[in-house]
C-alpha atoms as a PDB file:
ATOM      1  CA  UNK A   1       0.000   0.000   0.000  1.00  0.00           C
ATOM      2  CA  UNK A   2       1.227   3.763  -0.717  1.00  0.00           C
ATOM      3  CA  UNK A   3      -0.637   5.291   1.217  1.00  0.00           C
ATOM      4  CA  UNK A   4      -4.497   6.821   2.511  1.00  0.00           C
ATOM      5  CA  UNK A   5      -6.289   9.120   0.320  1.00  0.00           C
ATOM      6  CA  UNK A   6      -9.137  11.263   1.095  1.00  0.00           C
ATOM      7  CA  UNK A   7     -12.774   9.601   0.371  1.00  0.00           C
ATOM      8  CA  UNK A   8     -13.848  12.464  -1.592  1.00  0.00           C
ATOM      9  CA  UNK A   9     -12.504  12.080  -4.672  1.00  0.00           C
ATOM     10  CA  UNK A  10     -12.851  15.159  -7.540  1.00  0.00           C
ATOM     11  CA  UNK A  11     -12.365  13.965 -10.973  1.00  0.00           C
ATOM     12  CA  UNK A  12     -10.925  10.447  -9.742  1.00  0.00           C
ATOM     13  CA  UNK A  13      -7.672  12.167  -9.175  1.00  0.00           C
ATOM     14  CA  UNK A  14      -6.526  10.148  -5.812  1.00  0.00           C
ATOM     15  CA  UNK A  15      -4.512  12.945  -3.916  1.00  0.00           C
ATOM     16  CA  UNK A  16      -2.227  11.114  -1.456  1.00  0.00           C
ATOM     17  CA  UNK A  17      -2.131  12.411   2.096  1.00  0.00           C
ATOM     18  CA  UNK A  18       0.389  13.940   4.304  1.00  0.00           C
ATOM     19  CA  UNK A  19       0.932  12.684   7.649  1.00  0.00           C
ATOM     20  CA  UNK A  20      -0.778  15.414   9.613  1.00  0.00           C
ATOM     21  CA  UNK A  21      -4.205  14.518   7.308  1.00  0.00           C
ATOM     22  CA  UNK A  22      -4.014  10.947   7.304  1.00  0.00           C
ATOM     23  CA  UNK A  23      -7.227  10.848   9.818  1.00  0.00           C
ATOM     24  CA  UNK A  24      -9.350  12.288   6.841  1.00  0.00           C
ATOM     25  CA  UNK A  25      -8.501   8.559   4.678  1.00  0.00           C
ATOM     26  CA  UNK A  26      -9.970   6.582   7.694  1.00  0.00           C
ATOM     27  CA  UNK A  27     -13.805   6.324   8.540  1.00  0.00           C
ATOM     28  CA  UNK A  28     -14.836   4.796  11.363  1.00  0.00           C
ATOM     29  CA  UNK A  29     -18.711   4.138  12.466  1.00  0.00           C
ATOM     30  CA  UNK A  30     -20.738   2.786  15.340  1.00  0.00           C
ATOM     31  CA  UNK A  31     -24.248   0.654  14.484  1.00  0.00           C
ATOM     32  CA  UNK A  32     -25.439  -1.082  16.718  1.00  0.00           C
ATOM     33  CA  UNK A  33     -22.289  -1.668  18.821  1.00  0.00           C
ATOM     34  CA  UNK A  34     -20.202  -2.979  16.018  1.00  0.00           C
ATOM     35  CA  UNK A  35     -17.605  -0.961  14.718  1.00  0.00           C
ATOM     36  CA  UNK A  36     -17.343  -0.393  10.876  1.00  0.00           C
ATOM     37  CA  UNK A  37     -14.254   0.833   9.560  1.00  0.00           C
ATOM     38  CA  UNK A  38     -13.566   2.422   5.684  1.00  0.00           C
ATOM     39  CA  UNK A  39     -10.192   2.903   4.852  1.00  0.00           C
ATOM     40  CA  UNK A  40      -9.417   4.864   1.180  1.00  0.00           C
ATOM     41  CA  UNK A  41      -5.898   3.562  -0.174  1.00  0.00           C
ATOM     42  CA  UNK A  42      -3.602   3.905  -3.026  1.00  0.00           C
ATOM     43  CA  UNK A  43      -1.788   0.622  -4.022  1.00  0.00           C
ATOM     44  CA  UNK A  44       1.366   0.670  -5.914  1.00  0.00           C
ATOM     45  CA  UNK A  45       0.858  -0.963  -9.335  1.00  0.00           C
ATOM     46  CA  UNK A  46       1.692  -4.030 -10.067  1.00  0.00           C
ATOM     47  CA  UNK A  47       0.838  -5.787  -6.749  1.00  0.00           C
ATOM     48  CA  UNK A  48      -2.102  -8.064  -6.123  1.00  0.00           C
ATOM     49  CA  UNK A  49      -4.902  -5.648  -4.751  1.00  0.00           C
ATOM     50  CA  UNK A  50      -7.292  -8.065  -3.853  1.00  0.00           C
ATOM     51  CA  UNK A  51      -4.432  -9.703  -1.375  1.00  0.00           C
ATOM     52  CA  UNK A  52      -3.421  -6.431  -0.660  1.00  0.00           C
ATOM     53  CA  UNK A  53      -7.323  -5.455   1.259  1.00  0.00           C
ATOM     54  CA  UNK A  54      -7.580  -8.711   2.804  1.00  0.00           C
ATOM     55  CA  UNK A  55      -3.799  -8.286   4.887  1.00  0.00           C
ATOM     56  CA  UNK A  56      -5.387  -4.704   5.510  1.00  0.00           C
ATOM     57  CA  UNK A  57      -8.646  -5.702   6.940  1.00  0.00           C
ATOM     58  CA  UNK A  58      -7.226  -8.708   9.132  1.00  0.00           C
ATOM     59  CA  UNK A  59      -4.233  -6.549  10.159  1.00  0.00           C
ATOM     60  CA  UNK A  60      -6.760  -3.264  11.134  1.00  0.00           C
ATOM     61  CA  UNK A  61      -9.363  -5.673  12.449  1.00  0.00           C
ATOM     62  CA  UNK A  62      -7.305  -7.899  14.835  1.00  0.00           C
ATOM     63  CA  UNK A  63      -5.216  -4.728  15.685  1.00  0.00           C
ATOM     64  CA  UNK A  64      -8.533  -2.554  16.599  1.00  0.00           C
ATOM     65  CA  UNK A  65      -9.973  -5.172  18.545  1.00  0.00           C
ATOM     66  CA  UNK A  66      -6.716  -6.103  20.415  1.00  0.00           C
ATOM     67  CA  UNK A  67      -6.720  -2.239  21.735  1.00  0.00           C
ATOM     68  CA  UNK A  68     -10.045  -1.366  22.415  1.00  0.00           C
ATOM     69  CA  UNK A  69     -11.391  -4.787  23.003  1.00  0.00           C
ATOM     70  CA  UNK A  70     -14.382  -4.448  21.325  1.00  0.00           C
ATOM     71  CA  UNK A  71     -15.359  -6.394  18.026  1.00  0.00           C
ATOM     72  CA  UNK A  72     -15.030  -5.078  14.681  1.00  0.00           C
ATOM     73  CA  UNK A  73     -17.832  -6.186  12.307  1.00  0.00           C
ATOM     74  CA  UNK A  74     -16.523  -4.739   9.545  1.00  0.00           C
ATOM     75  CA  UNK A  75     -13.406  -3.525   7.629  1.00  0.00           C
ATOM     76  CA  UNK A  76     -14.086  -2.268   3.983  1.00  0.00           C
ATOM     77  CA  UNK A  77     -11.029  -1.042   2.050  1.00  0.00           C
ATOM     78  CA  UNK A  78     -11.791   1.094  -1.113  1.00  0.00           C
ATOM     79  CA  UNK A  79      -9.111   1.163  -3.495  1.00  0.00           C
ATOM     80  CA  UNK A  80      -8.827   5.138  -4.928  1.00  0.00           C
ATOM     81  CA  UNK A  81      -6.087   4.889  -7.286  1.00  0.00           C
ATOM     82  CA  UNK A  82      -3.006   3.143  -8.431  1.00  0.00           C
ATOM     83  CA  UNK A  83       0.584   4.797  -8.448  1.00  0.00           C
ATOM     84  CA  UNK A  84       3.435   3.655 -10.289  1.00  0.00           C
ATOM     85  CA  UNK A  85       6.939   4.519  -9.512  1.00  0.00           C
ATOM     86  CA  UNK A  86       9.480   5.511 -11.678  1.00  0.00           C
ATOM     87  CA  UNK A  87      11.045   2.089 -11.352  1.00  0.00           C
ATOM     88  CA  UNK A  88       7.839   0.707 -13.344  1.00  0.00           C
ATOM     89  CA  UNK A  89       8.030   2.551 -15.994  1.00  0.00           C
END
């Protein structure tokens, strides 16, 4: 993964975000007391994204729950954008 990006997306241009705004690429929601969780990413290209989202969910899931002790019923990952380095090209 590269990095969060914001869930509001103009255009579909991903903008990739800076430390001090990462907060704004992570969603989190009470219903019902289970916590749902949205995380926006950018993958680097050429990787598998699908096994990319699932190491994302268990990792946020187990580490959420580990913390705060409370389940997590769901972790959705929504892919914003690709990025290629220079090496790809």
């Amino acid at each position: 993964m590269v990095g969060l990006a914001s869930p509001s997306l103009r255009h579909g241009l991903a903008e990739l975000l800076h430390r001090e705004n990462v907060r704004r690429g992570v969603q989190v929601r009470l219903n019902e007391d289970q916590i749902i969780i949205d995380l926006y990413v950018i993958i680097e290209y050429g990787i598998r994204i699908s096994e990319v989202a699932r190491n994302i969910q268990e990792n946020v899931k187990f580490g959420v729950e580990k913390s705060l002790g409370v389940p997590v019923a769901q972790v959705n990952v929504h892919v914003q954008g690709l990025r290629v380095s220079d090496e790809k090209i």
